[in-house]
C-alpha atoms as a PDB file:
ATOM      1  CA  UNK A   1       7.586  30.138  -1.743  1.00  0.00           C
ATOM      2  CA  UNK A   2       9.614  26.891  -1.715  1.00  0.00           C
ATOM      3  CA  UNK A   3      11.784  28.243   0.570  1.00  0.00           C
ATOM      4  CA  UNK A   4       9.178  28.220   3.255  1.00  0.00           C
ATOM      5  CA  UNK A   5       8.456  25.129   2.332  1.00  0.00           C
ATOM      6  CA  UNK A   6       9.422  22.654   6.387  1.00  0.00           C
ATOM      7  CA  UNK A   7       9.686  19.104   4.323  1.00  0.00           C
ATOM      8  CA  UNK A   8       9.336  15.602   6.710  1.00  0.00           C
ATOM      9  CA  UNK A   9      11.162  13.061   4.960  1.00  0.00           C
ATOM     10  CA  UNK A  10       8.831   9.730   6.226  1.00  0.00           C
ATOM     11  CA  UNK A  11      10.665   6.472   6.750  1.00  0.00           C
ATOM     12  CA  UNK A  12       8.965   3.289   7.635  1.00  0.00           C
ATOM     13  CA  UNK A  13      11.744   1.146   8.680  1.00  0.00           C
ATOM     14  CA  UNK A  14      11.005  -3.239   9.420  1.00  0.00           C
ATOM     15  CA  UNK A  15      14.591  -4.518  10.678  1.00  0.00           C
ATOM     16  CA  UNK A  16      16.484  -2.768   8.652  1.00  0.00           C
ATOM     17  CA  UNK A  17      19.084  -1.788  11.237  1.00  0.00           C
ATOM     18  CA  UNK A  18      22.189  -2.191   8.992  1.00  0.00           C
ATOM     19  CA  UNK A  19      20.721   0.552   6.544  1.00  0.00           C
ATOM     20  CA  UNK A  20      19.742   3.102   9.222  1.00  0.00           C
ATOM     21  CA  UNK A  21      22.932   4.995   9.799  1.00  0.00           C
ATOM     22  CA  UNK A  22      23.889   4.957   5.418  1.00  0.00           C
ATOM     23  CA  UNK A  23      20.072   5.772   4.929  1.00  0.00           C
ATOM     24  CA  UNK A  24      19.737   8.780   7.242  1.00  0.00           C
ATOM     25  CA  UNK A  25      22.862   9.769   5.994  1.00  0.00           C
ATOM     26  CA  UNK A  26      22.065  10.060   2.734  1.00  0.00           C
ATOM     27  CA  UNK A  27      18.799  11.879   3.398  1.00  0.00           C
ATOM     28  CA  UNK A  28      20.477  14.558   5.265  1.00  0.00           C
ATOM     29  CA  UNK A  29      22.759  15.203   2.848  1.00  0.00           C
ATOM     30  CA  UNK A  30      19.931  15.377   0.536  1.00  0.00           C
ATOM     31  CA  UNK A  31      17.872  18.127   3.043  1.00  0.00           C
ATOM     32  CA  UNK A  32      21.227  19.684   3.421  1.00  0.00           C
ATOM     33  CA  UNK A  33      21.308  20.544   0.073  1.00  0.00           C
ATOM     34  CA  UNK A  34      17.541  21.793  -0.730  1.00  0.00           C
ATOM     35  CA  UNK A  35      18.152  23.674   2.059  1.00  0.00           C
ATOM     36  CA  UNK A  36      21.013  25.470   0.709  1.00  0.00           C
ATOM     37  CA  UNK A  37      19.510  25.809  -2.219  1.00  0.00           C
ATOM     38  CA  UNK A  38      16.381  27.456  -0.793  1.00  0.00           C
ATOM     39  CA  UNK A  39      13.783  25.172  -1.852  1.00  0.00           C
ATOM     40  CA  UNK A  40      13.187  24.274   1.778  1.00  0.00           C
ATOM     41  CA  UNK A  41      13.345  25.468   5.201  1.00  0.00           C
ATOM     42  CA  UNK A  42      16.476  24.426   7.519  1.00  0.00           C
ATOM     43  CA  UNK A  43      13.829  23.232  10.037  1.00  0.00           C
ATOM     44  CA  UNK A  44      12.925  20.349   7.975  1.00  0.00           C
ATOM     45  CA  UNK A  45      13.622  16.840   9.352  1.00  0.00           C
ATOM     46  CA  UNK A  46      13.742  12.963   8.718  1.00  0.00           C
ATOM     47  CA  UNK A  47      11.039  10.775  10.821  1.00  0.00           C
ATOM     48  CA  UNK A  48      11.780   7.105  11.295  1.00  0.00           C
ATOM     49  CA  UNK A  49       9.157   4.884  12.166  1.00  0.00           C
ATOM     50  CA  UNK A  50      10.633   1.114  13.694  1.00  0.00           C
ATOM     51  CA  UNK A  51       7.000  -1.101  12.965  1.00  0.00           C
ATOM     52  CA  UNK A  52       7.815  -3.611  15.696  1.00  0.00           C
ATOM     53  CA  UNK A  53      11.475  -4.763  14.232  1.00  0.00           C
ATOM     54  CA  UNK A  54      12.881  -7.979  15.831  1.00  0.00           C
ATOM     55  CA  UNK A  55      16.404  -6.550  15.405  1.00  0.00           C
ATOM     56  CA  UNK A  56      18.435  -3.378  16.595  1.00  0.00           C
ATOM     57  CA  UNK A  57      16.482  -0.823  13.969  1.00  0.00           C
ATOM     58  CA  UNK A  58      15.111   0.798  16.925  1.00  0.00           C
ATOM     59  CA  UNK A  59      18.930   1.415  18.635  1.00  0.00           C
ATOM     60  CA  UNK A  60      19.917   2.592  15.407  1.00  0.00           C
ATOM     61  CA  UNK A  61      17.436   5.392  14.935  1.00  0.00           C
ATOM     62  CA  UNK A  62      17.849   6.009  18.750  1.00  0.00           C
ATOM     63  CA  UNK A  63      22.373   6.485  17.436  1.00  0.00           C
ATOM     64  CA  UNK A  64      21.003   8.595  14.529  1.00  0.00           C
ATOM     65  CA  UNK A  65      18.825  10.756  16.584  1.00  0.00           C
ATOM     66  CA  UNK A  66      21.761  11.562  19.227  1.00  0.00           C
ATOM     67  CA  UNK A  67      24.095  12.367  16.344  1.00  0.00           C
ATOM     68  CA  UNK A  68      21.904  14.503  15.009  1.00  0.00           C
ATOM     69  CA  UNK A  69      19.030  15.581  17.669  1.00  0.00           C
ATOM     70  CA  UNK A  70      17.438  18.846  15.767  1.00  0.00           C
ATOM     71  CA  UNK A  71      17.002  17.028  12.241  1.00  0.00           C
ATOM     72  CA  UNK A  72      16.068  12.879  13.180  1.00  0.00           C
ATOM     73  CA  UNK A  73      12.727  12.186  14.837  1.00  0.00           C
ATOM     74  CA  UNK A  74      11.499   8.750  15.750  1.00  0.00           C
ATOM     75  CA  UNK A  75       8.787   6.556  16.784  1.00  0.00           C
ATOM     76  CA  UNK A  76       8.205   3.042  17.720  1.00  0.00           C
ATOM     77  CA  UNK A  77       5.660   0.575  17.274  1.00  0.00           C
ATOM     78  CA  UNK A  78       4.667  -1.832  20.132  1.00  0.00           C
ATOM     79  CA  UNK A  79       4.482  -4.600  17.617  1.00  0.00           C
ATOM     80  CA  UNK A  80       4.583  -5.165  13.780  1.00  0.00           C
ATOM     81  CA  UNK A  81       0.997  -3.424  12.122  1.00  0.00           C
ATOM     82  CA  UNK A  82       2.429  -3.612   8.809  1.00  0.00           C
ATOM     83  CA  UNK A  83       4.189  -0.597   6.234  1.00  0.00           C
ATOM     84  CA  UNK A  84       0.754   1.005   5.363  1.00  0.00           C
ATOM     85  CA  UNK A  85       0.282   1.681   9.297  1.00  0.00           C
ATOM     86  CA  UNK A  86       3.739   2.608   9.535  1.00  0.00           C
ATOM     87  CA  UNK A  87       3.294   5.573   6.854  1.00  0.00           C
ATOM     88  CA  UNK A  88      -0.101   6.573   8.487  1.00  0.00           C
ATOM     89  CA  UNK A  89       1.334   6.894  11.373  1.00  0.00           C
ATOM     90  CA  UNK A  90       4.203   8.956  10.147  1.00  0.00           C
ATOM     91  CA  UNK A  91       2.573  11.416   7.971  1.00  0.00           C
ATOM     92  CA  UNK A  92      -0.236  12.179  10.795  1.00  0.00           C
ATOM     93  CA  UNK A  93       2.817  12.339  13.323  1.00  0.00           C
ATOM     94  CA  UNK A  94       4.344  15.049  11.024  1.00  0.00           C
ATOM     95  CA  UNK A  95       1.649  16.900  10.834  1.00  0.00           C
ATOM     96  CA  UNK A  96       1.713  16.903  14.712  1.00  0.00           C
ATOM     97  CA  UNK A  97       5.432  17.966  14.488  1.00  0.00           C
ATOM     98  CA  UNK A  98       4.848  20.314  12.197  1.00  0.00           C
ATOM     99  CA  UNK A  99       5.261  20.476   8.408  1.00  0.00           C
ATOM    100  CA  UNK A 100       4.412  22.025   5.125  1.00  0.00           C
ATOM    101  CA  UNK A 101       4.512  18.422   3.359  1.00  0.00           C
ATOM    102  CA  UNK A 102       5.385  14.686   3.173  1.00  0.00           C
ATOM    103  CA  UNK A 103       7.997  12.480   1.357  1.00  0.00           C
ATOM    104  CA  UNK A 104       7.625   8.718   2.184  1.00  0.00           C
ATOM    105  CA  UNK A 105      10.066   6.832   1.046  1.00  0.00           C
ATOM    106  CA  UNK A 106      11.486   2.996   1.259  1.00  0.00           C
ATOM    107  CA  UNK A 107      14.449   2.842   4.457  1.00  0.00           C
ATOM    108  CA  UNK A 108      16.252   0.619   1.407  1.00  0.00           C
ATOM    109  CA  UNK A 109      16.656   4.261  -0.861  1.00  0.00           C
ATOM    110  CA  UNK A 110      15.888   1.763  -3.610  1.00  0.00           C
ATOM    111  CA  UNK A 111      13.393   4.519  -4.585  1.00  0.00           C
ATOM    112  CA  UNK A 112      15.851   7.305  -6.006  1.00  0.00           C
ATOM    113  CA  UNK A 113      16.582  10.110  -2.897  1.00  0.00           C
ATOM    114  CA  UNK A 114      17.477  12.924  -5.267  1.00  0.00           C
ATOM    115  CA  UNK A 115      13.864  13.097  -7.258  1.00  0.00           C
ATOM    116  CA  UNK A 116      12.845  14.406  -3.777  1.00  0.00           C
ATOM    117  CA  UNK A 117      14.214  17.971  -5.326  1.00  0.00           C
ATOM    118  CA  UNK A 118      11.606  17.422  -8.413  1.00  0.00           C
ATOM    119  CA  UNK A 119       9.118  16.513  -5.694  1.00  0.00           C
ATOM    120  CA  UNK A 120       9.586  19.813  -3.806  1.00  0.00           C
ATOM    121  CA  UNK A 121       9.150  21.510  -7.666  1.00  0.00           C
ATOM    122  CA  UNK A 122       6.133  20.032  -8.652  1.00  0.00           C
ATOM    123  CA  UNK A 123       4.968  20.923  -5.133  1.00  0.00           C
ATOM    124  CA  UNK A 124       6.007  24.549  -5.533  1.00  0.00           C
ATOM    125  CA  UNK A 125       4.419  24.767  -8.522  1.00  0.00           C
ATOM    126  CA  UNK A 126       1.081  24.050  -6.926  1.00  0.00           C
ATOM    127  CA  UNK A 127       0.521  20.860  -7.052  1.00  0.00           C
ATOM    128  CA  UNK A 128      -0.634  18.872  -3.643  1.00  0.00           C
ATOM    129  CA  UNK A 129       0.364  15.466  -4.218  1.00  0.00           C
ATOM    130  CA  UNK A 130       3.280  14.092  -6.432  1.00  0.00           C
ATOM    131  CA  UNK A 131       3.804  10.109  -7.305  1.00  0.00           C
ATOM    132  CA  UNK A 132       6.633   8.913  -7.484  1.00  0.00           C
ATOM    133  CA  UNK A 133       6.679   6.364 -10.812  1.00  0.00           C
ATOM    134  CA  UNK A 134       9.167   3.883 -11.226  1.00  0.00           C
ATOM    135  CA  UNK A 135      10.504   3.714 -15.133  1.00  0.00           C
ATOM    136  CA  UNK A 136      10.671  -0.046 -15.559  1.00  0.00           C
ATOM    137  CA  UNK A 137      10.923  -2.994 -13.040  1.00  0.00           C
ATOM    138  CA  UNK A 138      14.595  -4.277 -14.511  1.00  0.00           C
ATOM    139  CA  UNK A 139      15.812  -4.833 -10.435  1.00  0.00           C
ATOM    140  CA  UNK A 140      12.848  -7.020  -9.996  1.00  0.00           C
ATOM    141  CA  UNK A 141      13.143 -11.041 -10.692  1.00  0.00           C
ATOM    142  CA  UNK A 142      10.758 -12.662 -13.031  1.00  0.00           C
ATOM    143  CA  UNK A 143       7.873 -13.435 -10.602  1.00  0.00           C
ATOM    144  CA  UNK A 144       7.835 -10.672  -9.071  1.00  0.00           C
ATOM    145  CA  UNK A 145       7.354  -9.120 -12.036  1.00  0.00           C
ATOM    146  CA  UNK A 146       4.437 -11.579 -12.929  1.00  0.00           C
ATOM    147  CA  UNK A 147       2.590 -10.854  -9.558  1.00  0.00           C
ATOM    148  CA  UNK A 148       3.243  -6.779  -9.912  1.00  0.00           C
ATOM    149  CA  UNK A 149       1.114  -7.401 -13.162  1.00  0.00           C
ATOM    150  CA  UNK A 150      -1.475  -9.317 -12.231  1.00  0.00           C
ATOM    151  CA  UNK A 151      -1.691  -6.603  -8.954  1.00  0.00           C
ATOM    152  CA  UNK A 152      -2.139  -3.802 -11.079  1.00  0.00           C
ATOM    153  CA  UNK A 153      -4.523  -6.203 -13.391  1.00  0.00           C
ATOM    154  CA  UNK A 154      -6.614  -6.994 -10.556  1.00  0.00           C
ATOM    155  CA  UNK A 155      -7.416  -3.423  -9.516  1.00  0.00           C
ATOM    156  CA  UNK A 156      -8.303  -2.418 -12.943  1.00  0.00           C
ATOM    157  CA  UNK A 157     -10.480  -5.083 -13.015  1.00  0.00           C
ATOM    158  CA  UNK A 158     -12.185  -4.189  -9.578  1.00  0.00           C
ATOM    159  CA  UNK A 159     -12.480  -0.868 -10.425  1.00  0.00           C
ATOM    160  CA  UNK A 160      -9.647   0.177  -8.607  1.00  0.00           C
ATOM    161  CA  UNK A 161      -7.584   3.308  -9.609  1.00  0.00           C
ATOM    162  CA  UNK A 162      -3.958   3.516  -8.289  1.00  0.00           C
ATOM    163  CA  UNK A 163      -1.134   5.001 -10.628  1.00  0.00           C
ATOM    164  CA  UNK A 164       0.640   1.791 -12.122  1.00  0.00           C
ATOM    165  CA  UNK A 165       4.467   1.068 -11.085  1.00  0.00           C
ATOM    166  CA  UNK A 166       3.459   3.433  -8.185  1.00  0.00           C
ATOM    167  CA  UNK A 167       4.617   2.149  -4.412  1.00  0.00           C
ATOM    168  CA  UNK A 168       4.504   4.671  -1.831  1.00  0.00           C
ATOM    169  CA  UNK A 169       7.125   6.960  -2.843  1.00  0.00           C
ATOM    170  CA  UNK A 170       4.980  10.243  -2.783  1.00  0.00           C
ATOM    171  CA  UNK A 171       4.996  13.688  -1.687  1.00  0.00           C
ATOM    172  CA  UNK A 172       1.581  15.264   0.153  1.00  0.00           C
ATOM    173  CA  UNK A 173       1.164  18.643   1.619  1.00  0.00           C
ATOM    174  CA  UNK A 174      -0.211  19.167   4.702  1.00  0.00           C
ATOM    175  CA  UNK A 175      -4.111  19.999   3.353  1.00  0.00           C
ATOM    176  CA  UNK A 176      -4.279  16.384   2.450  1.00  0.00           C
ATOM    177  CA  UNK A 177      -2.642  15.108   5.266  1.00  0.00           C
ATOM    178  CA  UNK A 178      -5.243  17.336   7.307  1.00  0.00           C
ATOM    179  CA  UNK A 179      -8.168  14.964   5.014  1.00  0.00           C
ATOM    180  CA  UNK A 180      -6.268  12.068   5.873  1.00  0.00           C
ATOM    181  CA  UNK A 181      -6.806  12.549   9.120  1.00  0.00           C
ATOM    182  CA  UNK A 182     -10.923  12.799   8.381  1.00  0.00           C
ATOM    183  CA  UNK A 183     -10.509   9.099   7.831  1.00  0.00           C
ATOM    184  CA  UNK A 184     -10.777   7.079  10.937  1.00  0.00           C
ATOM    185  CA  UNK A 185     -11.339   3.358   9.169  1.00  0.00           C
ATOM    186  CA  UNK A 186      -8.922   0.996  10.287  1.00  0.00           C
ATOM    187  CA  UNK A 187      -7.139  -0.861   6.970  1.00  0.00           C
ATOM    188  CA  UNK A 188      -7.290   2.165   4.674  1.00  0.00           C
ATOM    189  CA  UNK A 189      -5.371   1.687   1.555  1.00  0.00           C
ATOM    190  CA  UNK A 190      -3.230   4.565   0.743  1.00  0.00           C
ATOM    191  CA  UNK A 191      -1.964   4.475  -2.986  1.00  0.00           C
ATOM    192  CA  UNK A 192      -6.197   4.651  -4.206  1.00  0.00           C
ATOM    193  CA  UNK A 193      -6.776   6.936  -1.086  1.00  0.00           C
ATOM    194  CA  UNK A 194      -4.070   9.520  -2.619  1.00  0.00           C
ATOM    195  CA  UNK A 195      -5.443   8.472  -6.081  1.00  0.00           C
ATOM    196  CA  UNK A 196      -8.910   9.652  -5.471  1.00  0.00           C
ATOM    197  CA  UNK A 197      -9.665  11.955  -2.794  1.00  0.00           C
ATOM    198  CA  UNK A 198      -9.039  14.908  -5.626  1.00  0.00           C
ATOM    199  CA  UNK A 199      -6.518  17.763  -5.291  1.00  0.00           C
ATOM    200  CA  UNK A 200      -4.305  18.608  -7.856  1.00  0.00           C
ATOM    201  CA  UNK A 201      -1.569  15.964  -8.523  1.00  0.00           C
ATOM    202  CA  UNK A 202       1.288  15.295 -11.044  1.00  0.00           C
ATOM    203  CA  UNK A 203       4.064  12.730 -11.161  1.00  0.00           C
ATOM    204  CA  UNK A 204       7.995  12.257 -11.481  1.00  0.00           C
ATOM    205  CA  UNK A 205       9.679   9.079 -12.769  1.00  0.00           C
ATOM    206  CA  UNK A 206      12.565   7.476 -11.236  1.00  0.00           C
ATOM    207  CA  UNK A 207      15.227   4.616 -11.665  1.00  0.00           C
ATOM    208  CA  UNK A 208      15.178   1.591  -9.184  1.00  0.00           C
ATOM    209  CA  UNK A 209      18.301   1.137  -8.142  1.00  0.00           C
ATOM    210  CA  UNK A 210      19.911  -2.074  -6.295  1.00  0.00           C
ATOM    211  CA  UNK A 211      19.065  -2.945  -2.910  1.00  0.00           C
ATOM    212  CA  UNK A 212      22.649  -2.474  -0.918  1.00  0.00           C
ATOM    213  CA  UNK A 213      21.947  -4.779   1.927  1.00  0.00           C
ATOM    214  CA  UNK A 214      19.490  -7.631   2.851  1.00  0.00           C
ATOM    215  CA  UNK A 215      15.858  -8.304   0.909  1.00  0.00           C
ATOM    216  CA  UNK A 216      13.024  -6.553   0.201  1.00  0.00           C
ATOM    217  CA  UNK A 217      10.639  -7.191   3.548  1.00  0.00           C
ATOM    218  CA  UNK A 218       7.582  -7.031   0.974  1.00  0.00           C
ATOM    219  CA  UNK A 219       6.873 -10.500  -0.348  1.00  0.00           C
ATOM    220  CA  UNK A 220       4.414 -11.759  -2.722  1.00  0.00           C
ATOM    221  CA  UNK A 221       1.951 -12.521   0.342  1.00  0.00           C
ATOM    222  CA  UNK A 222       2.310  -9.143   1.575  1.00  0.00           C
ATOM    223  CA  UNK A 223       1.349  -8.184  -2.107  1.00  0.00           C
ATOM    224  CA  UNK A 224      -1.961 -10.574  -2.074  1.00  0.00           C
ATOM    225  CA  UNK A 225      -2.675  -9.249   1.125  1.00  0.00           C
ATOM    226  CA  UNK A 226      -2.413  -5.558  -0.088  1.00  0.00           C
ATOM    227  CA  UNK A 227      -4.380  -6.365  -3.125  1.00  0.00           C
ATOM    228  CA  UNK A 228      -7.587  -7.967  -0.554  1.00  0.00           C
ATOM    229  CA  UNK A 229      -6.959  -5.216   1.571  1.00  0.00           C
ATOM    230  CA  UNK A 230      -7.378  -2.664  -1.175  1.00  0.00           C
ATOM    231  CA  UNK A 231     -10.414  -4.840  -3.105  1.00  0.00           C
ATOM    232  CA  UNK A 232     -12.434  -5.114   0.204  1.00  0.00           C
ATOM    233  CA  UNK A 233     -11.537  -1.139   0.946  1.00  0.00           C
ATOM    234  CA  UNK A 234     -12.650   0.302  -2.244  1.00  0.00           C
ATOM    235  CA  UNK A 235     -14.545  -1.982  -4.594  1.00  0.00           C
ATOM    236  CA  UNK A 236     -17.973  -4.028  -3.940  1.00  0.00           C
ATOM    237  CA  UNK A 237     -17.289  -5.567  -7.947  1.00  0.00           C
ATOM    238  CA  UNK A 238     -16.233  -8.912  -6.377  1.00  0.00           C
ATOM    239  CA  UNK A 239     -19.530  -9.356  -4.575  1.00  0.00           C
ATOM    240  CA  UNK A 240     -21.635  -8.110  -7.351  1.00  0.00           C
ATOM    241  CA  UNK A 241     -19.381 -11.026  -9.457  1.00  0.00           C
ATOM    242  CA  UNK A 242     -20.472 -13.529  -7.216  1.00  0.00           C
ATOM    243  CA  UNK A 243     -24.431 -12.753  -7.631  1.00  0.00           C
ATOM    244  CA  UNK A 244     -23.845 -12.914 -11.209  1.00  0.00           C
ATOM    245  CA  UNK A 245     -22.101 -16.227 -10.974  1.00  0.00           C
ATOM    246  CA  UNK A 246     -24.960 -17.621  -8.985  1.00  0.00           C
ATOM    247  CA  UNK A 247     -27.638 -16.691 -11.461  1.00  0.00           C
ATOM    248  CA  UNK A 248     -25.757 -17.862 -14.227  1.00  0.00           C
ATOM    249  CA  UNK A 249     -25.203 -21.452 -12.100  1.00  0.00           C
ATOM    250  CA  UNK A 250     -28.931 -21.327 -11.548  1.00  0.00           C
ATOM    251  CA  UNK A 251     -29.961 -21.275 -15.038  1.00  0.00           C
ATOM    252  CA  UNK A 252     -27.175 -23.681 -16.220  1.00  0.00           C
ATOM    253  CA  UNK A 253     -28.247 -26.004 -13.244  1.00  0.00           C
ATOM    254  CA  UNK A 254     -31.771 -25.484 -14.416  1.00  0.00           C
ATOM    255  CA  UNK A 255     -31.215 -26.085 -17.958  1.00  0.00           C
ATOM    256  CA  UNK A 256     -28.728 -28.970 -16.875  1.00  0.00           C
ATOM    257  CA  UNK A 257     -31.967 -30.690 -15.160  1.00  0.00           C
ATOM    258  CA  UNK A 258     -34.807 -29.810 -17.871  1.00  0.00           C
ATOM    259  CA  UNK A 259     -32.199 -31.412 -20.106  1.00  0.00           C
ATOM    260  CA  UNK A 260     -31.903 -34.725 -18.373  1.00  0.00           C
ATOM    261  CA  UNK A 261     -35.969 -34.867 -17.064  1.00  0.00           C
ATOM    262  CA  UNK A 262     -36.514 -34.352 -21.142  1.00  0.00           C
ATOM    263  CA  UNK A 263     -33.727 -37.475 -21.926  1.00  0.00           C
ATOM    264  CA  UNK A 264     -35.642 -39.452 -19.344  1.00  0.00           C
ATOM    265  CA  UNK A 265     -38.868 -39.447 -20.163  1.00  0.00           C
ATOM    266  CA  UNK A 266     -38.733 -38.925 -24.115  1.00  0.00           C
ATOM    267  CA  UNK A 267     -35.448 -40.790 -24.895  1.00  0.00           C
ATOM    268  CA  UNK A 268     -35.664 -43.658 -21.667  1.00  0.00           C
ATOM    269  CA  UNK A 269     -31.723 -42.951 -21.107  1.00  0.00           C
ATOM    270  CA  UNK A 270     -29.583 -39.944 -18.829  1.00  0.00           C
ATOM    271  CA  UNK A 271     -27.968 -37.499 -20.723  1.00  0.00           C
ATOM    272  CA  UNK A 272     -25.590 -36.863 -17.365  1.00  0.00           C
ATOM    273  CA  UNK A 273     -23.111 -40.447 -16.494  1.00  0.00           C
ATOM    274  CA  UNK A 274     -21.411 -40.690 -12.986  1.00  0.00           C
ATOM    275  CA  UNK A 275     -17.780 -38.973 -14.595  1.00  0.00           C
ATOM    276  CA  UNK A 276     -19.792 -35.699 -15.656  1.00  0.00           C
ATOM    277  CA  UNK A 277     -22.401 -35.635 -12.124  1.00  0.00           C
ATOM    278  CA  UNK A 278     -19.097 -35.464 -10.730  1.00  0.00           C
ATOM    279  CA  UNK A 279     -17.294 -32.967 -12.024  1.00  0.00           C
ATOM    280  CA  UNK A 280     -20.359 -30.725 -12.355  1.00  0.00           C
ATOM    281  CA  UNK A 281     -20.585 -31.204  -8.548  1.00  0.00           C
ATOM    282  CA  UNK A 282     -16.921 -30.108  -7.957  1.00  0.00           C
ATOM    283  CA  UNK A 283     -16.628 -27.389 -10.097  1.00  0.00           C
ATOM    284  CA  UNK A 284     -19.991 -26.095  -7.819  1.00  0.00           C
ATOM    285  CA  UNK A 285     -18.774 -26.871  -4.690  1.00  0.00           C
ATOM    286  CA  UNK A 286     -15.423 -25.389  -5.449  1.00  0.00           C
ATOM    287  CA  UNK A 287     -17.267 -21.902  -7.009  1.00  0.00           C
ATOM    288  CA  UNK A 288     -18.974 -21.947  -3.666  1.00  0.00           C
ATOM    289  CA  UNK A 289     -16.018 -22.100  -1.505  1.00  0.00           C
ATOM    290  CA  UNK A 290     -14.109 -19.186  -3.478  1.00  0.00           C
ATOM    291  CA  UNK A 291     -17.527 -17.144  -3.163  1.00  0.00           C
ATOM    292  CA  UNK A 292     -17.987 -17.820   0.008  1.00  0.00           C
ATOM    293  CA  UNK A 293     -14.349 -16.927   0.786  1.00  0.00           C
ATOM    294  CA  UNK A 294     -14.917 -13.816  -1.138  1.00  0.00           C
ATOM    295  CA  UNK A 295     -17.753 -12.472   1.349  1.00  0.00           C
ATOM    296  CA  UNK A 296     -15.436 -14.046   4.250  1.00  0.00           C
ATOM    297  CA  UNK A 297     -13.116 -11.168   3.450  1.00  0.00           C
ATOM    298  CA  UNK A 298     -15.765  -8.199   3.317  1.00  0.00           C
ATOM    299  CA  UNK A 299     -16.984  -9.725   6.900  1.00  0.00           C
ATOM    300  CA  UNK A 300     -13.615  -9.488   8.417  1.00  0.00           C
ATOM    301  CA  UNK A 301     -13.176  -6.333   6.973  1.00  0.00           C
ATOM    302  CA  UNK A 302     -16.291  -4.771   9.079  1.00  0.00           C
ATOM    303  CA  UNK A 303     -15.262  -7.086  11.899  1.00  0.00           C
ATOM    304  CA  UNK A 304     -12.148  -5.320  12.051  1.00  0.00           C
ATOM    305  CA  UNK A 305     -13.893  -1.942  11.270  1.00  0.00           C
ATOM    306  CA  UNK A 306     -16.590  -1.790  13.835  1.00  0.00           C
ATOM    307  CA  UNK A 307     -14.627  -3.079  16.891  1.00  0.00           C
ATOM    308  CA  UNK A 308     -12.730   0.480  16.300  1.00  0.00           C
ATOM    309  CA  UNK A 309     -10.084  -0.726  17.674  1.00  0.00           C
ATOM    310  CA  UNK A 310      -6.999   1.528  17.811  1.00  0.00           C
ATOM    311  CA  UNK A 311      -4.727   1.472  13.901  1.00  0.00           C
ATOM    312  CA  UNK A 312      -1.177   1.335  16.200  1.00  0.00           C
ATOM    313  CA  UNK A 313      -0.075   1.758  19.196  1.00  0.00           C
ATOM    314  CA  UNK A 314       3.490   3.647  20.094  1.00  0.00           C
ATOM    315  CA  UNK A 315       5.494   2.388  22.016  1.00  0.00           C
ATOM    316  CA  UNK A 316       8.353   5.099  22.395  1.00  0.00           C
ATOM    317  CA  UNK A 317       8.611   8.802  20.687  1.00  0.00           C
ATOM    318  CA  UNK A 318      11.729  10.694  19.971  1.00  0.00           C
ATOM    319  CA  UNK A 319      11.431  14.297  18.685  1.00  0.00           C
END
């Protein structure tokens, strides 16, 4: 039964210290009242992970935990490995702690707290994983809209499958945290992880609402660098692209040549003038730069896979 249910309410949290105290808070309040109304058990607790902030986030969690020692946990990062390390390492930390099931959620609450009740529903009704799906992107600006788009275009087009207008507001029980685990590769990329390693899963929709303080930490690099992360993680179609492209350059450069040999000898003049040698050479040289670059980032990705080096390293543990 729901009741039963010990809920860890993740938080990956990047110098965010002036939303600490309002955002853990809120989320009591919010366990506080599941808990009274049964759906979970009063043992359930926040976890707050600092990934290497350059400001006070870590004093702050350290304040929230002393107010409120049986209900805040904490870690600490050594340095900054980025949010997708921060939620790995809080969801296999819960598990460690001890939990039915996992809501990670944004330290900004821009992601709307009280769905976490529909969450704990859909989870009670069976279902192992729940994604949180954002209605509409009105709170973002106009390029950030543009790059969402092309993000979600890009996976489709590699093959990737990742709910669209997802982030990484989800619930997972502890049976897929437990095959989460199974998966020792360095740069795993959650939101297709979640997406395909099976189990039943449903969604719930929710309203952005305003960031109260500061910006958004994730940029439109971080995006790119999510998207290469996830291409070079779960799709070879870029690679295959690029042995396509270089057939189809060797027949156009043959047919280029048999062309102008033909011209020469038949016709005494050259079909190809210094302007066109040119730009046929650049557009080549450029298309073997990007393809090159292309195999550059499946390289570094078993680089960084084989040296097995460790995903994060803690630094300090409250709980």
């Amino acid at each position: 039964m729901a009741k039963d249910t010990r809920l860890a309410i993740v938080i990956p949290c990047f110098n965010e210290a002036k939303l600490i105290q309002s955002t853990t808070d809120r989320l009591l309040e919010v366990l506080t009242d599941l808990e009274k109304k049964e759906k979970i058990y009063n043992n359930s607790y926040l976890l707050l992970i600092d990934d290497g902030s350059s400001d006070e986030t870590w004093l702050e969690i350290a304040k929230a935990i002393a107010r409120n020692p049986y209900k805040i946990k904490g870690i600490k990062f050594s340095a900054n490995f980025g949010n997708q390390k921060a939620l790995l390492a809080g969801m296999l930390k819960a598990k460690e702690i001890g939990c039915s099931a996992v809501v990670t959620i944004d330290a900004d609450l821009q992601q709307d707290e009280t769905k976490i009740e529909e969450f704990i529903n859909k989870y009670d009704e069976g279902y192992k994983i729940v994604f949180g799906i954002r209605n509409d992107r009105k709170t973002d600006g106009f390029f950030k809209k543009i790059t969402a788009l092309m993000f979600y275009k890009l996976m489709s087009l590699n093959g990737i499958k990742i709910p669209k207008n997802h982030s990484d507001y989800r619930l997972v029980s502890k049976e897929v945290i437990d095959i989460l685990e199974q998966f020792k590769e360095s740069e795993l990329f959650l939101r297709s992880f979640f997406h395909e390693i099976g189990f039943s899963k449903t969604s719930v929709n929710f309203d952005v609402k305003p960031r109260k303080v500061g910006k958004s930490k994730f940029s439109v690099f971080s995006l790119l660098a999510l998207a290469a992360n996830g291409i070079t993680s779960y799709s070879v179609v870029p690679l295959k692209a690029i042995f396509v492209l270089g057939l189809l350059s060797m027949i156009f450069g043959l047919v280029t040549g048999l062309g102008a040999v033909i011209a020469k000898l038949f016709y005494h003049n050259s079909t190809v003038g210094w302007l066109e040698a040119v730009i046929i050479t650049s557009f080549f040289g450029g298309l073997q730069v990007f393809c090159v670059g292309i195999v550059a980032e499946y390289l570094g990705q078993i680089f960084i896979e084989v040296k097995r080096r460790p995903r994060y390293l803690i630094e300090e543990e409250i709980k």
